[in-house]
N, C-alpha and C. Protein backbone atom coordinates (compact mmCIF):
# COMPACT_ATOMS: atom_id res chain seq x y z
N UNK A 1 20.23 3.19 12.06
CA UNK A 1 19.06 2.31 12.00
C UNK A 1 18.08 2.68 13.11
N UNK A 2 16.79 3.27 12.61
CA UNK A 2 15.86 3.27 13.50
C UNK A 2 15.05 2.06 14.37
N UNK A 3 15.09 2.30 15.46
CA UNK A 3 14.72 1.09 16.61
C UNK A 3 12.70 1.28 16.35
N UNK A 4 12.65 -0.10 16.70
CA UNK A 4 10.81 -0.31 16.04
C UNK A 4 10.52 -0.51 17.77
N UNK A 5 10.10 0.58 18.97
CA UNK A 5 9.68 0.00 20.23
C UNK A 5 7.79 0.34 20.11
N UNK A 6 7.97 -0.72 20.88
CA UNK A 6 6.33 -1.33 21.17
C UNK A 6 6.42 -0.06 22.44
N UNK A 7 4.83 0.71 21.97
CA UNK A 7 4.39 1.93 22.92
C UNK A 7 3.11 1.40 23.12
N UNK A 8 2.42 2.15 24.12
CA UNK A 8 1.13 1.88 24.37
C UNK A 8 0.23 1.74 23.30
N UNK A 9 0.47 3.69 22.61
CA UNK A 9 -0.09 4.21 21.54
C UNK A 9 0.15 3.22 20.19
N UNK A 10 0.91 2.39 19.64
CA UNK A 10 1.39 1.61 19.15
C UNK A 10 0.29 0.26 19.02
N UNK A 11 0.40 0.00 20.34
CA UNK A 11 -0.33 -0.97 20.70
C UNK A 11 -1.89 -0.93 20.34
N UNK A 12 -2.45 0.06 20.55
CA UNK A 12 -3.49 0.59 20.52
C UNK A 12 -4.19 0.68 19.00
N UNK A 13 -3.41 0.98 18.41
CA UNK A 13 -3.55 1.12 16.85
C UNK A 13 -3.49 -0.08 16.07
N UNK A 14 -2.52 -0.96 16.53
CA UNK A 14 -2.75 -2.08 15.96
C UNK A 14 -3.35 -2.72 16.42
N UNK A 15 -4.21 -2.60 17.64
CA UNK A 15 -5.80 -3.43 18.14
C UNK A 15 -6.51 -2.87 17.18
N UNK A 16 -6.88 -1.12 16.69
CA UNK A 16 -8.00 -0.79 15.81
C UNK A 16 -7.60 -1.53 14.44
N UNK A 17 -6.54 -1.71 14.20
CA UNK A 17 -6.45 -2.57 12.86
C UNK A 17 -7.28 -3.57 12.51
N UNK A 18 -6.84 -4.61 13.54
CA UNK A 18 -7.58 -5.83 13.74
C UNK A 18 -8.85 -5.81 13.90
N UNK A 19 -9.37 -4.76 14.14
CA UNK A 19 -10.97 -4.96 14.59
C UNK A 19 -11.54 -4.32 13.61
N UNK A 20 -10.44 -3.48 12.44
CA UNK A 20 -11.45 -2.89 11.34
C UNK A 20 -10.53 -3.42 10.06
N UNK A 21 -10.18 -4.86 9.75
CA UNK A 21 -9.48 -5.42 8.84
C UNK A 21 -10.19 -4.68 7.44
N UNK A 22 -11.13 -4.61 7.34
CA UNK A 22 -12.05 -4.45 6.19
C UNK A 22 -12.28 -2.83 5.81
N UNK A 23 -12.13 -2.20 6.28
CA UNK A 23 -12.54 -0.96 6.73
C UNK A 23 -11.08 0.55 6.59
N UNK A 24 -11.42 1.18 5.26
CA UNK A 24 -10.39 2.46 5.64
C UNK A 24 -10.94 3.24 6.59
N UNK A 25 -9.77 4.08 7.07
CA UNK A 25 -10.40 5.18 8.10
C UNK A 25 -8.96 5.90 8.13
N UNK A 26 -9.10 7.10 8.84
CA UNK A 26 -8.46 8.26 8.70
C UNK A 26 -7.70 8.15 9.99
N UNK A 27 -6.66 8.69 10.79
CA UNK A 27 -6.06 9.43 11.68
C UNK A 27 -6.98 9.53 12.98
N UNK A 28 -8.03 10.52 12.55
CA UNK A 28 -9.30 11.15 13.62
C UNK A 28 -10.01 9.51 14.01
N UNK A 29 -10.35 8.49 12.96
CA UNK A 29 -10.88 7.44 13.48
C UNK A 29 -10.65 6.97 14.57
N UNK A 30 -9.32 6.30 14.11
CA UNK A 30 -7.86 6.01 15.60
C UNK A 30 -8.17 6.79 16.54
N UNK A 31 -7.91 8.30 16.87
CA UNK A 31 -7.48 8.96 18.00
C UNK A 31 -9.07 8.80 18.70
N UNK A 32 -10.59 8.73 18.09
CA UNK A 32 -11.39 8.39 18.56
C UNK A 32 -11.59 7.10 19.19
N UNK A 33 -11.17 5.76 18.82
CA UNK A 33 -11.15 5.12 19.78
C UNK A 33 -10.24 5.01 20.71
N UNK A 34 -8.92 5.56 20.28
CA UNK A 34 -7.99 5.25 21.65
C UNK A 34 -8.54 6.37 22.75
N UNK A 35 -9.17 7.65 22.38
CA UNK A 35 -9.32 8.15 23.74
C UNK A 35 -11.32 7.13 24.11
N UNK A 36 -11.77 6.39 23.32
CA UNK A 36 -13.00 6.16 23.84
C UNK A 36 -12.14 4.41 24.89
N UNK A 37 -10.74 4.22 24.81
CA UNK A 37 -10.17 2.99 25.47
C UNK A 37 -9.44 4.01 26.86
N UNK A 38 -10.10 5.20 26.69
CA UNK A 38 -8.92 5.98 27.77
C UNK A 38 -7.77 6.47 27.65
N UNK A 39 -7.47 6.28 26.13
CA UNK A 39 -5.48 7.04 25.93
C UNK A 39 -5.70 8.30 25.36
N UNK A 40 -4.78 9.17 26.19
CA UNK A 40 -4.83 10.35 26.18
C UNK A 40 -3.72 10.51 24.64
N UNK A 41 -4.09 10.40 23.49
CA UNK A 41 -2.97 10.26 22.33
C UNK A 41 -2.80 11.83 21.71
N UNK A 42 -1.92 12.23 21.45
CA UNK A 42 -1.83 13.43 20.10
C UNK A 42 -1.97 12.80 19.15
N UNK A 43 -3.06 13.59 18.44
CA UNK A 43 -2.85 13.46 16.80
C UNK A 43 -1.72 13.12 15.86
N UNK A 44 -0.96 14.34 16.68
CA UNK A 44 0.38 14.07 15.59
C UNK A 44 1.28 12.78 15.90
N UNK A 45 0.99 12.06 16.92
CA UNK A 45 1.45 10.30 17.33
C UNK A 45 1.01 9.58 16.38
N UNK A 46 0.09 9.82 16.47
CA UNK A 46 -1.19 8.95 15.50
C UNK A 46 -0.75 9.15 14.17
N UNK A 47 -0.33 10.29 13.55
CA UNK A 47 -0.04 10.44 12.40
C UNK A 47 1.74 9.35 11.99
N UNK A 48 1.94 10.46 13.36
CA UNK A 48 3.56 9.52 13.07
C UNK A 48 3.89 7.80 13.01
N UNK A 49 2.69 7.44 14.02
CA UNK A 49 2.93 6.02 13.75
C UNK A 49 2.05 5.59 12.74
N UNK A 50 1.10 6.45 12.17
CA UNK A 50 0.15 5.48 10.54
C UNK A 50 1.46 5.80 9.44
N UNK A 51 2.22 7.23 9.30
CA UNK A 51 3.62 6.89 8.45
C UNK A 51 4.25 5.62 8.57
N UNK A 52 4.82 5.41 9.86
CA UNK A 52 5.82 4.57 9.92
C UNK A 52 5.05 3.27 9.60
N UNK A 53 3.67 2.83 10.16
CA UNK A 53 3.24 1.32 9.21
C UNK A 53 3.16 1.40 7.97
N UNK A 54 2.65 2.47 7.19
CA UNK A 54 3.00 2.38 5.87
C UNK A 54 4.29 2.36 5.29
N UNK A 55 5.48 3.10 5.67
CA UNK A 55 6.72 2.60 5.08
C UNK A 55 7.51 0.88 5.56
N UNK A 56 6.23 0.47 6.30
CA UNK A 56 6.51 -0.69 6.49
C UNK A 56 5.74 -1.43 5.72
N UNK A 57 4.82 -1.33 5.11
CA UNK A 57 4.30 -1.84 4.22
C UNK A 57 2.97 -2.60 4.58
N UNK A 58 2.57 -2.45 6.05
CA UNK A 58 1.34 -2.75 7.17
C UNK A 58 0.09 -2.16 6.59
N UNK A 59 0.39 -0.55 6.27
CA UNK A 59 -0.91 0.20 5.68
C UNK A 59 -0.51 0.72 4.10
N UNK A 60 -1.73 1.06 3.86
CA UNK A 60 -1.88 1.32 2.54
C UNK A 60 -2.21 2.86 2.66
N UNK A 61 -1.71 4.22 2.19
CA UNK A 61 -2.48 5.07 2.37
C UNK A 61 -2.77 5.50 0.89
N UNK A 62 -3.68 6.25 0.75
CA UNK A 62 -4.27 6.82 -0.20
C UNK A 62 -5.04 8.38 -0.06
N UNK A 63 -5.41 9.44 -1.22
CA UNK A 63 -6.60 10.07 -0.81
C UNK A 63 -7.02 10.04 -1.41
N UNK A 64 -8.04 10.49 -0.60
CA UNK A 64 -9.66 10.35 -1.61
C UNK A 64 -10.30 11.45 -2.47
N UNK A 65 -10.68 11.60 -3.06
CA UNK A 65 -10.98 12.26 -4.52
C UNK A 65 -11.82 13.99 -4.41
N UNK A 66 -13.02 13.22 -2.75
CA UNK A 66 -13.92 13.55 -2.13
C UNK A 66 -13.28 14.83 -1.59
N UNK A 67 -12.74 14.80 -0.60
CA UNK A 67 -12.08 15.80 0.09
C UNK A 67 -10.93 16.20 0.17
N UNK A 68 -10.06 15.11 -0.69
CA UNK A 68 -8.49 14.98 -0.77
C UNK A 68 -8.22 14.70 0.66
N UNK A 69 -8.38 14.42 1.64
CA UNK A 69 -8.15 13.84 2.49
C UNK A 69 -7.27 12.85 2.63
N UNK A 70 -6.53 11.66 3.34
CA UNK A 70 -5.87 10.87 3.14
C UNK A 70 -6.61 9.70 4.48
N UNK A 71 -6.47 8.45 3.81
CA UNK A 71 -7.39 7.43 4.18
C UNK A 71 -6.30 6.25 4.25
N UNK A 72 -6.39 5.57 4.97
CA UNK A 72 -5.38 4.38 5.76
C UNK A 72 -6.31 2.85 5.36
N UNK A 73 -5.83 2.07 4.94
CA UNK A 73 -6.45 0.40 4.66
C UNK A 73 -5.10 -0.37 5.40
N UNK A 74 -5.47 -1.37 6.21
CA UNK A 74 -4.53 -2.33 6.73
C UNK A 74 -4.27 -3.66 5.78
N UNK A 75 -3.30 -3.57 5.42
CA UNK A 75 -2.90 -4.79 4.12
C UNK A 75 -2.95 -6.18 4.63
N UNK A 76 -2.70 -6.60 5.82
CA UNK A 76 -2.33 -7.61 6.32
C UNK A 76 -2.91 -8.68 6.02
N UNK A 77 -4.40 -8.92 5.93
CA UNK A 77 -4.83 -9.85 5.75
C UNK A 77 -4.94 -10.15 4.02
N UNK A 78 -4.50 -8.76 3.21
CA UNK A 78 -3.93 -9.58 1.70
C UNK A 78 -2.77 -9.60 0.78
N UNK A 79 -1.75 -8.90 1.65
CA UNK A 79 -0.68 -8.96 1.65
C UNK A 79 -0.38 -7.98 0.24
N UNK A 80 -0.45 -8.12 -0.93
CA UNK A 80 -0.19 -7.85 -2.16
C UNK A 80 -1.11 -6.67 -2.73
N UNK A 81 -1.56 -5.60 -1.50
CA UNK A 81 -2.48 -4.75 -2.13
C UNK A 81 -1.88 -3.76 -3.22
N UNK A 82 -0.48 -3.32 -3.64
CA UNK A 82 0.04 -3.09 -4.48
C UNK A 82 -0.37 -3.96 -6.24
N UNK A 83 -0.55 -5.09 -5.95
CA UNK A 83 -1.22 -5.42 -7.43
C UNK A 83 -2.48 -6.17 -7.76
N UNK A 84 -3.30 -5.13 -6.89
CA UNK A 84 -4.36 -5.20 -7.63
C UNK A 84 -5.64 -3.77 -6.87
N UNK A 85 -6.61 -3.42 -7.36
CA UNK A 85 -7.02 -2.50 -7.54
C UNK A 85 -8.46 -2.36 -6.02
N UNK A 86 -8.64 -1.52 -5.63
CA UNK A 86 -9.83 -1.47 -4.35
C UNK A 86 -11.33 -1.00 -4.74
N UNK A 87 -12.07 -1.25 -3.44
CA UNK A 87 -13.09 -1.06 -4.24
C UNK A 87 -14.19 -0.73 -3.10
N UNK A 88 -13.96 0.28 -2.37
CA UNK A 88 -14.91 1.08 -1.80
C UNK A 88 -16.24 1.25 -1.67
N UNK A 89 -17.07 0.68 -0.34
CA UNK A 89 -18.20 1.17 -0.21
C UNK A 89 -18.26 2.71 0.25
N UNK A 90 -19.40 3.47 -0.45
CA UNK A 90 -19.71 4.75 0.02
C UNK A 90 -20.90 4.79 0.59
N UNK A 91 -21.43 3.53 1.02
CA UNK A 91 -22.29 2.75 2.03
C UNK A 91 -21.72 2.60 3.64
N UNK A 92 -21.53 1.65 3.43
CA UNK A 92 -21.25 1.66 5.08
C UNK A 92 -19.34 1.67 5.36
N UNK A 93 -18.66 1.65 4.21
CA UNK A 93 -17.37 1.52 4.00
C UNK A 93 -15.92 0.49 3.93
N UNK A 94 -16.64 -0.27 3.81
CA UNK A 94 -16.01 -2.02 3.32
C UNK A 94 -15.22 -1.84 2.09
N UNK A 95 -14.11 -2.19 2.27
CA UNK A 95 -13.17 -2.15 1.60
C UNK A 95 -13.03 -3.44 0.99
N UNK A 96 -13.19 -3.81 -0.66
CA UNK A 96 -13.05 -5.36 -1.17
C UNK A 96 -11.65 -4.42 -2.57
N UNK A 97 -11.01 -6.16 -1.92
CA UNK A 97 -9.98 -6.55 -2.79
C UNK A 97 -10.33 -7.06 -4.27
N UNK A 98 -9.95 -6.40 -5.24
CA UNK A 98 -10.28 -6.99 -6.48
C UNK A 98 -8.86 -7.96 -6.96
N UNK A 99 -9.15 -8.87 -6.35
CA UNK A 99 -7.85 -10.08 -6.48
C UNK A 99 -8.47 -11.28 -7.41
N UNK A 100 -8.28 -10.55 -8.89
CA UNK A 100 -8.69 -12.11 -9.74
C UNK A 100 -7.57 -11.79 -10.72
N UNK A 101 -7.90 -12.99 -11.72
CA UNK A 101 -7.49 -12.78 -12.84
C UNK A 101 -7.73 -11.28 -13.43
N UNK A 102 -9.22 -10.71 -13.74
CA UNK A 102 -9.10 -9.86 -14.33
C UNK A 102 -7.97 -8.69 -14.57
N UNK A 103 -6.91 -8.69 -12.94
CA UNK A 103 -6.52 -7.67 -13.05
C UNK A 103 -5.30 -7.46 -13.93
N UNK A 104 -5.30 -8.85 -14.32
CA UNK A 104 -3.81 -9.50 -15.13
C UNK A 104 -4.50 -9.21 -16.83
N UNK A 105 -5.70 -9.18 -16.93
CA UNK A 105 -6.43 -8.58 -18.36
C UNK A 105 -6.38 -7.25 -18.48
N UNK A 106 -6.55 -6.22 -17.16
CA UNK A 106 -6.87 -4.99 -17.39
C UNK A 106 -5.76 -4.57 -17.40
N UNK A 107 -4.58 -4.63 -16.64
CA UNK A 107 -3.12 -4.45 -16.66
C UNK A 107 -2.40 -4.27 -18.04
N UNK A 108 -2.47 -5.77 -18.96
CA UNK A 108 -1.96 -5.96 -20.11
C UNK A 108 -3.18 -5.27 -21.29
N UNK A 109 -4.27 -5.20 -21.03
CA UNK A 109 -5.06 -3.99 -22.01
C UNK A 109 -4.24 -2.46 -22.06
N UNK A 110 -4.15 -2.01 -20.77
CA UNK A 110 -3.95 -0.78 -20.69
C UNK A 110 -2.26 -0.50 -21.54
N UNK A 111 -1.36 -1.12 -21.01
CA UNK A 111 -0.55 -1.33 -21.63
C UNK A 111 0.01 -1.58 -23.00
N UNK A 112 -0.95 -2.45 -23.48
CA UNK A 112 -0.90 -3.29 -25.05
C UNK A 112 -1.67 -1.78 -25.68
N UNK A 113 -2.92 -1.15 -25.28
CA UNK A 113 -3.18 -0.22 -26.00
C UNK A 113 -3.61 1.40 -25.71
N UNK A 114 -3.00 1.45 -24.52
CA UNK A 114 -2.91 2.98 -24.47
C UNK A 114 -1.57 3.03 -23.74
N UNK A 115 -0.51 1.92 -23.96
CA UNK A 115 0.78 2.60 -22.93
C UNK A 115 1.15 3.16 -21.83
N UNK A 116 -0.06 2.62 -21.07
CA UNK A 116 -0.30 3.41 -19.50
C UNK A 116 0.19 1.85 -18.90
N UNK A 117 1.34 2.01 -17.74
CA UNK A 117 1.32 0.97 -16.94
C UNK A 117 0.40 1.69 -15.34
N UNK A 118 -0.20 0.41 -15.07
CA UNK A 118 -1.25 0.65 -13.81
C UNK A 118 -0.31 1.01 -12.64
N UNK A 119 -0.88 1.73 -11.72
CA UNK A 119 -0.11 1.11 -10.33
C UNK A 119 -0.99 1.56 -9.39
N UNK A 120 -1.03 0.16 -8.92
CA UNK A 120 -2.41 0.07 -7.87
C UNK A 120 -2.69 0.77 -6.56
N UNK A 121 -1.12 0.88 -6.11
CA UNK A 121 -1.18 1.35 -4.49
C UNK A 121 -2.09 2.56 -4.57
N UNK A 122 -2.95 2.79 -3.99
CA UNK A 122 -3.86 3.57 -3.60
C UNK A 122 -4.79 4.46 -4.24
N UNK A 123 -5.18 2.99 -5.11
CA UNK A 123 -5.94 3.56 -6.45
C UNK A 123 -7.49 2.43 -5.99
N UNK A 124 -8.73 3.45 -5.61
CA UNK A 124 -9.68 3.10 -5.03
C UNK A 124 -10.94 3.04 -5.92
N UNK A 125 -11.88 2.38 -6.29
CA UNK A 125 -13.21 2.64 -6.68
C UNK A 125 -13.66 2.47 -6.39
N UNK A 126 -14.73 3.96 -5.74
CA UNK A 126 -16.07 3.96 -4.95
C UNK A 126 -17.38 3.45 -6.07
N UNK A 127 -18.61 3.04 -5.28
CA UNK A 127 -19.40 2.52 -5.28
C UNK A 127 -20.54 1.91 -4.20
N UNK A 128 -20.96 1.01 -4.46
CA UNK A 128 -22.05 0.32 -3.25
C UNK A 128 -22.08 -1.40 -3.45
N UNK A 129 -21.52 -1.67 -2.09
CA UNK A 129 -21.76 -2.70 -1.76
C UNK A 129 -22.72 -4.07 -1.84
N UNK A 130 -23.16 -4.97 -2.76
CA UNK A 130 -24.64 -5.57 -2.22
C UNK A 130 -25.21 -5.51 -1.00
N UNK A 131 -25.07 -5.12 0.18
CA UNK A 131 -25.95 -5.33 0.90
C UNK A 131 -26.55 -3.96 0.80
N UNK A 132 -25.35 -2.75 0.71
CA UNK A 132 -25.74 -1.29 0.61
C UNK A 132 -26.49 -0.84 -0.61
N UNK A 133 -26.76 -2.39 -1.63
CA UNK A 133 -27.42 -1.72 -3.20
C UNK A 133 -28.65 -2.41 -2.62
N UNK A 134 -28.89 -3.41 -1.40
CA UNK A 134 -29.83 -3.90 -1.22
C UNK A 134 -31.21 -3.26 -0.50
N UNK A 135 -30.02 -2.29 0.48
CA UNK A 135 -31.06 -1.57 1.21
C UNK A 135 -31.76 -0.42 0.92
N UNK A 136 -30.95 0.04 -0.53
CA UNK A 136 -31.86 1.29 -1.26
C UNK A 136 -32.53 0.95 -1.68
């Protein structure tokens, strides 16, 4: 059984969580603010501890389509991002939960008539935001 210890670097990451609840971001994001807080971090820390919150079920990872890259969302504040679908600004980058009913319509469509079951984890749709459709 692997031991869960509280590190600086640790610490650090789950402050950027909290301050970007709304917001995916990458690896490079992180290691940019922890060295703009003064921590001298490796990348590959950074990597190792965004794994280990996701097999904890903390982050969501995904990639993106764009660069194939791989992109990190913090679940915490909706707990159940596994069933239901995201929805990406390519504006300023706000991440909204599509948590309605609908997703309990589009689920049983896909199913009832093309035999595809969904699965949400890290299934994203880009777009623009209202404020970002406001300012074009």
């Amino acid at each position: 059984m692997q031991k869960n210890y509280r590190t600086k670097c640790k610490d650090g990451i789950m402050e950027y969580l909290e301050k970007n609840k709304e917001q995916s971001f990458c690896a490079y994001d992180i290691h940019s603010y922890l060295q703009n807080q003064d921590m001298q971090v490796n990348i590959t820390t950074i990597y190792r501890n965004l794994d280990k919150l996701t097999d904890q079920g903390i982050l969501m990872k995904y990639k993106t389509s764009e660069d194939e890259s791989f992109r990190y969302q913090y679940v915490k504040p909706h707990g159940n991002c596994q069933e239901h679908l995201h929805m990406q600004c390519r504006g300023c980058g706000k991440v909204l939960h599509l948590e309605c009913s609908f997703m309990r319509e589009l689920s049983g469509h896909l199913e009832a008539h093309h035999r595809f079951s969904l699965e949400c984890t890290g299934s994203v749709l880009i777009g623009l935001c209202e404020k970002c459709v406001a300012i074009k």
